[in-house]
N, C-alpha and C. Protein backbone atom coordinates (compact mmCIF):
# COMPACT_ATOMS: atom_id res chain seq x y z
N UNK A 1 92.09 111.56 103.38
CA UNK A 1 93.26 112.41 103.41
C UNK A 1 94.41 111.78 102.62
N UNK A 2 94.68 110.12 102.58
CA UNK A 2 95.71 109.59 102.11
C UNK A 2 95.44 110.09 100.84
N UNK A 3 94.23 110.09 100.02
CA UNK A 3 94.30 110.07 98.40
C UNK A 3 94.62 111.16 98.07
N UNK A 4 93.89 112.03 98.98
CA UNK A 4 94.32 113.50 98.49
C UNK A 4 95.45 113.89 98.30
N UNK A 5 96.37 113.37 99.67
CA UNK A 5 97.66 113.82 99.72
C UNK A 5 98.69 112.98 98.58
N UNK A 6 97.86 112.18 97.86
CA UNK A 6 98.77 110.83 97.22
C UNK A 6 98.25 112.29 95.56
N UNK A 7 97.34 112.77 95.54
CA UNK A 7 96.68 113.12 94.55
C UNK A 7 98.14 114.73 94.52
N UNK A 8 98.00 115.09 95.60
CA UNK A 8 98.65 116.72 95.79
C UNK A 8 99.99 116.15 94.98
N UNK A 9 100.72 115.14 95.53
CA UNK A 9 102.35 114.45 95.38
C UNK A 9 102.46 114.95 94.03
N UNK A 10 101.50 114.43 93.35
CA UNK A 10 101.87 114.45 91.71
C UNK A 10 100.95 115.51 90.72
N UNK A 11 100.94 117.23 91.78
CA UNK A 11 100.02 118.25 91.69
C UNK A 11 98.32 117.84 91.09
N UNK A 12 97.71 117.17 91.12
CA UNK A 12 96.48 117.07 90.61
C UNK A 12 95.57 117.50 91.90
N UNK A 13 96.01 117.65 92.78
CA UNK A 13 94.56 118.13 94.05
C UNK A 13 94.80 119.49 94.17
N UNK A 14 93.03 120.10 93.96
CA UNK A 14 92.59 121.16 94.22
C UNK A 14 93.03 121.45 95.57
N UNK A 15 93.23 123.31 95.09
CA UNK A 15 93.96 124.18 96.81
C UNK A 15 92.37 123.75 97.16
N UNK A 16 91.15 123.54 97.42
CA UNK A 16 90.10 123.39 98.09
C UNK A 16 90.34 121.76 98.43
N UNK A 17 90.89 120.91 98.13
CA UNK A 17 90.81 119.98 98.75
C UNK A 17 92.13 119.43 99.38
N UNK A 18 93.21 119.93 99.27
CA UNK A 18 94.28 120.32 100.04
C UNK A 18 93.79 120.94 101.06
N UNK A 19 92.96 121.96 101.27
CA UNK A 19 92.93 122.67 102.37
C UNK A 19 91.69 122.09 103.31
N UNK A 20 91.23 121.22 103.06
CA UNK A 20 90.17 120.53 103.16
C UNK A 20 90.80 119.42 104.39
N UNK A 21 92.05 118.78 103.68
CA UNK A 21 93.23 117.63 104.09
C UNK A 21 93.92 118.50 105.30
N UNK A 22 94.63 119.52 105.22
CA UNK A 22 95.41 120.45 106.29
C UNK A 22 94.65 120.29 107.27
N UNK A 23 93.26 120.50 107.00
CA UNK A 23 92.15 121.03 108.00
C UNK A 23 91.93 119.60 109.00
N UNK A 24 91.85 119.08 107.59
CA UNK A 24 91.57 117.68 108.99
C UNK A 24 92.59 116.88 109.62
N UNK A 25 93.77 116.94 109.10
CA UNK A 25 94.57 116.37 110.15
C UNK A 25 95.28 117.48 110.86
N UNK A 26 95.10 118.70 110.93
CA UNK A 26 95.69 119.45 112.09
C UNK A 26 94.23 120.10 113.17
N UNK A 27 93.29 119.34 112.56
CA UNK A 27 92.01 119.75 114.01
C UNK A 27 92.01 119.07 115.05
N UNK A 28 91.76 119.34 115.90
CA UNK A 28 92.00 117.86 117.07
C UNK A 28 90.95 117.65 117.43
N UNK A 29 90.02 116.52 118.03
CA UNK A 29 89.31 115.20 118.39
C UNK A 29 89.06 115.88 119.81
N UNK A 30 89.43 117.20 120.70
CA UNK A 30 88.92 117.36 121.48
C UNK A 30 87.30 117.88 121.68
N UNK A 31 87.44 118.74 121.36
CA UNK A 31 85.89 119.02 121.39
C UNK A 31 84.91 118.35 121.14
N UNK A 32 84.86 117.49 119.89
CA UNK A 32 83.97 116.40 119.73
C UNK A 32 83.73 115.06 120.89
N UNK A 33 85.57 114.65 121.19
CA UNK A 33 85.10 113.54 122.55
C UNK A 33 84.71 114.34 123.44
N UNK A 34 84.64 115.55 123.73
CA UNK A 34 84.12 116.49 124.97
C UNK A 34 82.47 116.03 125.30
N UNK A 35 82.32 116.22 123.68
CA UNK A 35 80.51 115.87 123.70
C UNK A 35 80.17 114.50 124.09
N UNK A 36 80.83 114.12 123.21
CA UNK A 36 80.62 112.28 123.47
C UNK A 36 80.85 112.01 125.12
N UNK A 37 81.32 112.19 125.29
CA UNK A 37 81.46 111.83 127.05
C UNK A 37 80.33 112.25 127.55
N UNK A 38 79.54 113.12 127.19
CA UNK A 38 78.01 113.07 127.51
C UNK A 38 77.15 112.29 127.43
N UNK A 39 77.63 111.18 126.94
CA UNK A 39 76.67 110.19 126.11
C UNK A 39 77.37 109.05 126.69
N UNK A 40 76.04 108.17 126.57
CA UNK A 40 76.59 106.69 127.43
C UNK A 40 77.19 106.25 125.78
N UNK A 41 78.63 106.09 125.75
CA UNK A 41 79.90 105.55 124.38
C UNK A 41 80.06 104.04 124.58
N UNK A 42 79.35 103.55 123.77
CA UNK A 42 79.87 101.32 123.52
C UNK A 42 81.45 101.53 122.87
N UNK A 43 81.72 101.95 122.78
CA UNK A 43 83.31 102.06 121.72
C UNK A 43 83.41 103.27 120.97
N UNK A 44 84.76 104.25 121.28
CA UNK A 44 85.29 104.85 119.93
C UNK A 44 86.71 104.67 120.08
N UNK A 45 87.16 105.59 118.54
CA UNK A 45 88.21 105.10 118.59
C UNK A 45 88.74 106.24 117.53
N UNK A 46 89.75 106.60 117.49
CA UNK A 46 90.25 107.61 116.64
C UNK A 46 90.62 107.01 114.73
N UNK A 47 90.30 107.60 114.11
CA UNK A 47 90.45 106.75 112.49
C UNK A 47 92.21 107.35 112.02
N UNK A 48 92.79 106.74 111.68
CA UNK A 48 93.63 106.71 111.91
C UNK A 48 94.49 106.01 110.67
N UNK A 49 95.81 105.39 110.62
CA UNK A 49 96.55 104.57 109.49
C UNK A 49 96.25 103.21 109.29
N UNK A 50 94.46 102.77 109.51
CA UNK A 50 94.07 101.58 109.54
C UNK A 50 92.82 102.10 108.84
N UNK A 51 92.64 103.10 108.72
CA UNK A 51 91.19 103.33 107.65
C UNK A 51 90.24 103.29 108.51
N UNK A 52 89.31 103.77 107.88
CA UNK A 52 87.56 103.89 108.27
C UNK A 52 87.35 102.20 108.83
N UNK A 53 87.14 101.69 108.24
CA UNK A 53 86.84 100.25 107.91
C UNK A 53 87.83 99.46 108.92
N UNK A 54 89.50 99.82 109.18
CA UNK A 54 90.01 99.33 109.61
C UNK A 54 89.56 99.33 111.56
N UNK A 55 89.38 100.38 111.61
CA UNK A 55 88.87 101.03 113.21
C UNK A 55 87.71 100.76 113.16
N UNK A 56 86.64 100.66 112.23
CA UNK A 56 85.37 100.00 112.78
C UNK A 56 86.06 98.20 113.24
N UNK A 57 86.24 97.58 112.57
CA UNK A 57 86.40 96.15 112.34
C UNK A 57 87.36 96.04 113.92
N UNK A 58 88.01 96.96 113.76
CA UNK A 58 88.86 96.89 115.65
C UNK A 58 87.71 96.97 117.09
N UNK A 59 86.78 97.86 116.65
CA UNK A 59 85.56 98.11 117.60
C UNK A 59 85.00 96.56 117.97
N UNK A 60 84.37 96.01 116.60
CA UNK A 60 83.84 94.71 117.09
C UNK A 60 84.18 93.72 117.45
N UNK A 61 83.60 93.38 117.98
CA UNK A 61 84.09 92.38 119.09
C UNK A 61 83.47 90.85 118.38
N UNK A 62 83.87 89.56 118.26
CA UNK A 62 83.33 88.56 118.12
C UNK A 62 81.68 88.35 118.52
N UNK A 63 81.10 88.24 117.37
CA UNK A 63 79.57 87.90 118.03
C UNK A 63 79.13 89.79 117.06
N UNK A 64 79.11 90.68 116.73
CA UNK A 64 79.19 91.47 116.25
C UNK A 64 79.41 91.88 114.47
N UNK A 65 77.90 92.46 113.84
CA UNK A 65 78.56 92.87 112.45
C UNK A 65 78.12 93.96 112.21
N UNK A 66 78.81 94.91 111.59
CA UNK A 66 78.29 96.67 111.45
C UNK A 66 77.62 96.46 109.73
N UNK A 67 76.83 97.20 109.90
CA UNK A 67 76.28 97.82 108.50
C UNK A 67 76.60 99.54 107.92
N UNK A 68 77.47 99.14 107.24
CA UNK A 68 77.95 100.73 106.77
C UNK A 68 77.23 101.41 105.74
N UNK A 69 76.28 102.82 105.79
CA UNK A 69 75.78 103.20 104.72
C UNK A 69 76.75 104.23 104.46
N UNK A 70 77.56 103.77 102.95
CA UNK A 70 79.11 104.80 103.17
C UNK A 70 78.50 105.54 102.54
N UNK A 71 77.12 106.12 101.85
CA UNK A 71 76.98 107.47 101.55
C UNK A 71 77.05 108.51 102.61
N UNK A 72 76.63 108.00 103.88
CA UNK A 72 76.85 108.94 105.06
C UNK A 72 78.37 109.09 105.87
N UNK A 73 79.39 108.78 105.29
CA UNK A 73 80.64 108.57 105.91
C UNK A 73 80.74 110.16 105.50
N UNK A 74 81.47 110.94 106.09
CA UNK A 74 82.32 112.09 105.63
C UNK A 74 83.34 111.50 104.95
N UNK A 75 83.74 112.64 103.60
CA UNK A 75 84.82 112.30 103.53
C UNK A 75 85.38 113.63 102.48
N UNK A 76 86.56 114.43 101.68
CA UNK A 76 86.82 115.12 101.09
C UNK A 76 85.99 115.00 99.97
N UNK A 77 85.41 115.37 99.27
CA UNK A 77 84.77 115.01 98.15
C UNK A 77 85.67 115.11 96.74
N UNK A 78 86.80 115.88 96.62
CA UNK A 78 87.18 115.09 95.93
C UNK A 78 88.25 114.12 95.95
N UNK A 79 88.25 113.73 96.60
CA UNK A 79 88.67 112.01 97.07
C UNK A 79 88.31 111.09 95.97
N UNK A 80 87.27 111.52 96.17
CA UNK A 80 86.07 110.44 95.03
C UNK A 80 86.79 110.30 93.46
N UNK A 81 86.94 111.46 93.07
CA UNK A 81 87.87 111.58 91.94
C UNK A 81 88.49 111.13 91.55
N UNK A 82 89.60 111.21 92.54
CA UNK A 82 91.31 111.02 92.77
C UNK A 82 91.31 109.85 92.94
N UNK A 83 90.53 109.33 93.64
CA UNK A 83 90.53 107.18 93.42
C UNK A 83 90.28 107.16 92.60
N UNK A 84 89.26 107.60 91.77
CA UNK A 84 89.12 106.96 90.13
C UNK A 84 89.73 107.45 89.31
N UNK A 85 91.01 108.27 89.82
CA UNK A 85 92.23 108.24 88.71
C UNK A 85 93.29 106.98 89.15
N UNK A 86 92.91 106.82 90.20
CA UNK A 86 94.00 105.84 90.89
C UNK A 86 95.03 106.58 91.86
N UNK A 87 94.85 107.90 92.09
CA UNK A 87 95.69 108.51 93.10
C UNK A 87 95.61 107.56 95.10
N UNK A 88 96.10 106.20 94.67
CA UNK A 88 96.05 105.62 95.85
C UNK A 88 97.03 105.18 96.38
N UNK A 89 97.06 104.74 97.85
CA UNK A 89 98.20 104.73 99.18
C UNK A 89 97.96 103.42 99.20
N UNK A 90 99.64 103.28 99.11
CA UNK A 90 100.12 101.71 99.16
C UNK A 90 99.38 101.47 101.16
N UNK A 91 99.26 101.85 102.08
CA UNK A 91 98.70 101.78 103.22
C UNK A 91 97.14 101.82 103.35
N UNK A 92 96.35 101.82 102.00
CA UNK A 92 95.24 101.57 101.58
C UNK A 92 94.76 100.31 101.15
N UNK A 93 96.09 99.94 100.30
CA UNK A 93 96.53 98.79 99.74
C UNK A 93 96.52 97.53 101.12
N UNK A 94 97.29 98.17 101.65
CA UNK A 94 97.84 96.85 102.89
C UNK A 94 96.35 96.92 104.05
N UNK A 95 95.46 97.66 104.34
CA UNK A 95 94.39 97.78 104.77
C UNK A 95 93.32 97.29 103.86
N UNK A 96 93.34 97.03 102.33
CA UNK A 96 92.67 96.32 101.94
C UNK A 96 92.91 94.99 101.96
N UNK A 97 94.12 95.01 101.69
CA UNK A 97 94.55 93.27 101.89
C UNK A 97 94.29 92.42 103.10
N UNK A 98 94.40 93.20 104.23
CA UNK A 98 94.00 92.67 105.68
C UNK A 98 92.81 92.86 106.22
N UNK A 99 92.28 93.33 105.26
CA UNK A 99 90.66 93.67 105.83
C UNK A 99 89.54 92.73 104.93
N UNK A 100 90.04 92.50 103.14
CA UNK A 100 89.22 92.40 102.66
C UNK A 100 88.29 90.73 102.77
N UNK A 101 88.64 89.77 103.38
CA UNK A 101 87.90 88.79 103.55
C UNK A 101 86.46 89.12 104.42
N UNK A 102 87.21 90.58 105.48
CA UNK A 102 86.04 90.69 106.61
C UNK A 102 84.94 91.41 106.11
N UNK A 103 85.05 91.88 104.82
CA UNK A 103 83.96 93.31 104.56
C UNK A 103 83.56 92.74 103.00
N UNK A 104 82.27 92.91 103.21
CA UNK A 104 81.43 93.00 101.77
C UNK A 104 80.41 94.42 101.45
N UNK A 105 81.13 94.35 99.85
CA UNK A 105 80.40 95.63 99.21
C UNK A 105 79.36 95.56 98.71
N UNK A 106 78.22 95.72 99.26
CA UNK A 106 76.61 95.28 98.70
C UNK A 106 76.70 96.08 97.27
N UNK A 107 77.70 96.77 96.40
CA UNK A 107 77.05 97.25 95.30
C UNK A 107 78.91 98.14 94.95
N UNK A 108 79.13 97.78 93.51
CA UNK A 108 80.06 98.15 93.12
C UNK A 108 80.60 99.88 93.02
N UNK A 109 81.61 100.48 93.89
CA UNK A 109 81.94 101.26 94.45
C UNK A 109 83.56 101.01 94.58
N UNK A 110 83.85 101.63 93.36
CA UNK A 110 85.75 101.54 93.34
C UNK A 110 86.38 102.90 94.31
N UNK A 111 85.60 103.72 93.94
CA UNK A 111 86.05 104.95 94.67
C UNK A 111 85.85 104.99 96.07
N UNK A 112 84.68 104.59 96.33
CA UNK A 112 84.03 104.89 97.69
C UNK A 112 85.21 103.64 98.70
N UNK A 113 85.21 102.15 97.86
CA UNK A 113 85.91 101.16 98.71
C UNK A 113 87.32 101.94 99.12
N UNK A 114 87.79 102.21 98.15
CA UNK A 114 89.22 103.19 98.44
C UNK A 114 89.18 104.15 99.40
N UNK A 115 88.39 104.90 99.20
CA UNK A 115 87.98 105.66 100.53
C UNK A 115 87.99 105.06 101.81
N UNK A 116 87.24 104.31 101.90
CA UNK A 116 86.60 103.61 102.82
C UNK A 116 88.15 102.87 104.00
N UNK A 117 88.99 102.23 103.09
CA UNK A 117 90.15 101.72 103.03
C UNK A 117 91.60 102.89 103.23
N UNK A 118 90.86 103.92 102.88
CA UNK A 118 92.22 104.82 103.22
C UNK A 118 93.00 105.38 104.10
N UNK A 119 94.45 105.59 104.50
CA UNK A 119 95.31 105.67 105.88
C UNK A 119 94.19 107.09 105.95
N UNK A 120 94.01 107.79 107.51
CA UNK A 120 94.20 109.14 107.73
C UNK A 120 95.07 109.44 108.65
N UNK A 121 95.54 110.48 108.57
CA UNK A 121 96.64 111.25 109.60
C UNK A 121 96.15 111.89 110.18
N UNK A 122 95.85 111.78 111.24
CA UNK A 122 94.77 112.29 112.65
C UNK A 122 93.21 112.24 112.36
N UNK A 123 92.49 111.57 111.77
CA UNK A 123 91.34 111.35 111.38
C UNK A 123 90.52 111.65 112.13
N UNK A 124 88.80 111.39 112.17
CA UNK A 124 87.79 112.18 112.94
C UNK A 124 88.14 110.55 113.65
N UNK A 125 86.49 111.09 115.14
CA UNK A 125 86.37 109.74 115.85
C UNK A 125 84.97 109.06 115.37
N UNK A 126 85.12 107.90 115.85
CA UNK A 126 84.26 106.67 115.43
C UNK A 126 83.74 106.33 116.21
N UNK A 127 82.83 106.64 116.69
CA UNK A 127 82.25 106.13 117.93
C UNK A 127 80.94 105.08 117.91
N UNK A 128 80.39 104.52 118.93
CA UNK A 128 78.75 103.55 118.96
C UNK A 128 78.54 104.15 120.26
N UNK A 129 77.05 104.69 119.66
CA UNK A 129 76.08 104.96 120.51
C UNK A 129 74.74 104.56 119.93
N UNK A 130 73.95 104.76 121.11
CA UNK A 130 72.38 104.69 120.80
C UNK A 130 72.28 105.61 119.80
N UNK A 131 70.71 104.96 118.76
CA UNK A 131 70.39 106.42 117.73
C UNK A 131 70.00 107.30 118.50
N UNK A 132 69.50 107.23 119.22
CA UNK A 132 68.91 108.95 119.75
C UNK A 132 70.20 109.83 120.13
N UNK A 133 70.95 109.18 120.96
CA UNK A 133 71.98 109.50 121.66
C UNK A 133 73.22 109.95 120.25
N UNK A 134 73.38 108.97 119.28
CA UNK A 134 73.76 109.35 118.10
C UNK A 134 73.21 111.15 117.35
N UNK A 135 72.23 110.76 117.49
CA UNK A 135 71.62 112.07 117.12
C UNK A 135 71.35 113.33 117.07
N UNK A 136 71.54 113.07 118.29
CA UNK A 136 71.84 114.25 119.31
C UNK A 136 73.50 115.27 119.40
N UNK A 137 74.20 113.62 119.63
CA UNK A 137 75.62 114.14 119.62
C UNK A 137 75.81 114.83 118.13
N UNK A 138 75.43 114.38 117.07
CA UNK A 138 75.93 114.20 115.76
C UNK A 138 75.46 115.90 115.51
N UNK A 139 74.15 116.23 116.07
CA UNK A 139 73.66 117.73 115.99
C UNK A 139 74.60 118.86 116.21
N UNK A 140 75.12 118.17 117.82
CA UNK A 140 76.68 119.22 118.62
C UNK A 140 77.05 119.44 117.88
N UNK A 141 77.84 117.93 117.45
CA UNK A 141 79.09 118.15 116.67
C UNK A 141 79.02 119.10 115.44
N UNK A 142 78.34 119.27 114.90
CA UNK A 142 78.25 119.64 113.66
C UNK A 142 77.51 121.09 113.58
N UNK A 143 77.19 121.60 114.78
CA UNK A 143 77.19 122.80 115.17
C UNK A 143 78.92 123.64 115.17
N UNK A 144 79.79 122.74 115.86
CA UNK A 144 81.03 123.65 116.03
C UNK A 144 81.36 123.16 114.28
N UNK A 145 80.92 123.36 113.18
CA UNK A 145 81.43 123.16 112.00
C UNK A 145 82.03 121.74 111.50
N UNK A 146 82.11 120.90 112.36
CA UNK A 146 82.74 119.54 112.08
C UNK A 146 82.22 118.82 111.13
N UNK A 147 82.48 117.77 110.43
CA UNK A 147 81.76 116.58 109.74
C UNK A 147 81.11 115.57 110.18
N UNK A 148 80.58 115.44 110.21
CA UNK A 148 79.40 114.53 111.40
C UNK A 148 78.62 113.34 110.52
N UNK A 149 78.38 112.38 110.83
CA UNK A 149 77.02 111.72 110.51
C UNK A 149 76.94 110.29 111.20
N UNK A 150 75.61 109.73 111.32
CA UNK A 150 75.27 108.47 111.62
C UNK A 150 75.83 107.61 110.46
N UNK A 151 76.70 106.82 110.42
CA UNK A 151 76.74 106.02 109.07
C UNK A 151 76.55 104.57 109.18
N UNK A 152 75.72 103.98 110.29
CA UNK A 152 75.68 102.79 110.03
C UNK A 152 75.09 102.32 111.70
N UNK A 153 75.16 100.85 111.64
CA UNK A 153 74.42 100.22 113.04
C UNK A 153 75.70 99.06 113.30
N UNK A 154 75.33 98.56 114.39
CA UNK A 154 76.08 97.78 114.76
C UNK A 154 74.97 96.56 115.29
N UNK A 155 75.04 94.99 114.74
CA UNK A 155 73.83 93.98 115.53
C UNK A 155 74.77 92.61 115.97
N UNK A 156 73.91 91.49 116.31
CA UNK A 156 74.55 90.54 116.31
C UNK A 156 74.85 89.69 115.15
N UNK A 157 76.04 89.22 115.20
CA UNK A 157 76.32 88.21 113.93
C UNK A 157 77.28 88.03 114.13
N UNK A 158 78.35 87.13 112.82
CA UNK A 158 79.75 87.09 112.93
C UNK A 158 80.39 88.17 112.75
N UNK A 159 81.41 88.46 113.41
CA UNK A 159 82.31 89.62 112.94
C UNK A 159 82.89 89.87 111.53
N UNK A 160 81.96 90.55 111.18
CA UNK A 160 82.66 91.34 109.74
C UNK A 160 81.51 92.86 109.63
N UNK A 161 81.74 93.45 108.10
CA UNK A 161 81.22 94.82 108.15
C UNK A 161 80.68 94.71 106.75
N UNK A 162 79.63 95.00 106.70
CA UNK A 162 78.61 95.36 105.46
C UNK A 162 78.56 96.41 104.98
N UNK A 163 79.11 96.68 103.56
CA UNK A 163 79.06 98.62 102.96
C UNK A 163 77.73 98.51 102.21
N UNK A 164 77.07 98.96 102.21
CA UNK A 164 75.68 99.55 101.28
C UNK A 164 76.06 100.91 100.54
C-alpha cells in the first residue's frame, strides 16, 4: 500500500491499483480473525507500519527462523512496478534499516525486498498455524474474496527470516 500510495503522490498509480490500496486499508481484519479463532493460532499479528517482514520478525521468538516464499505473499501487483521506478516510503527505508541484518534474500529481488519492507495502513493478518490448519483457514478466507496464502514455515534456529 505504502508504494502505491508513494506511486499515486506523484500521479503514476493506476485507478486499479489505487482502488486496490482504498480496498485494503479500509477492509477490516474481522472476518478473517473470526476464522482463525477456529484454529489452534501460535501467533498473529496485524501487518501494519513495520512491514510484512517487520511483524513476522516480531512473531519470533529467540530460538526461531521463518522461511518466506515471497512469491506467495499477497500483494498489489503493481507495486512490483512502482518499486522498480523507485516509488518508495522513507518508512520502508527505516524498516529496512532495522530489519536488514535479520533477513536474507536467497536470490536478487529489488522490487519484491521493497515490498516485503513496506509500511501498510491497516494491512491483512499474519498469522502461524499448522499446514493443514493453514489450509483450511486460507480456503475460508479466500472464499469471502480476501487475499490469502501460505507463504512460508516457521522451524528452529536463530532468530532471523529467509526470503526465497
Amino acid at each position: 500500500v505504502g508504494i502505491v500510495t508513494t506511486a499515486d503522490r506523484v500521479g503514476e498509480a493506476s485507478e486499479e491499483a489505487k482502488k486496490l490500496a482504498v480496498r485494503s486499508m479500509s477492509f477490516l481484519n474481522r472476518r478473517a480473525s473470526e476464522i482463525l479463532r477456529e484454529y489452534p493460532v501460535h501467533g498473529c499479528t496485524d501487518v501494519t507500519g513495520f512491514s510484512f517482514l517487520g511483524h513476522l520478525m516480531e512473531m519470533l521468538d529467540g530460538g526461531y527462523t521463518a522461511a518466506v516464499d515471497s512469491g506467495a505473499v499477497p500483494y498489489i501487483p503493481e507495486a512490483r512496478a512502482y518499486a522498480d521506478e523507485f516509488y518508495l516510503t522513507a518508512g520502508g527505508q527505516r524498516n529496512r534499516n532495522f530489519l536488514g541484518d535479520l533477513v536474507e534474500f536467497r536470490r536478487e529481488d529489488f522490487a519484491m525486498e521493497e515490498i516485503l519492507f513496506d509500511p501498510q495502513t491497516s494491512g491483512g493478518l499474519l498469522a502461524a498455524l499448522s499446514p493443514k490448519d493453514a489450509s483450511e483457514a486460507c480456503k475460508r478466507i479466500e472464499e469471502l474474496g480476501l487475499p490469502c496464502g501460505i507463504v512460508g514455515e516457521v522451524f528452529p534456529g536463530e532468530k532471523k527470516i529467509l526470503v526465497n
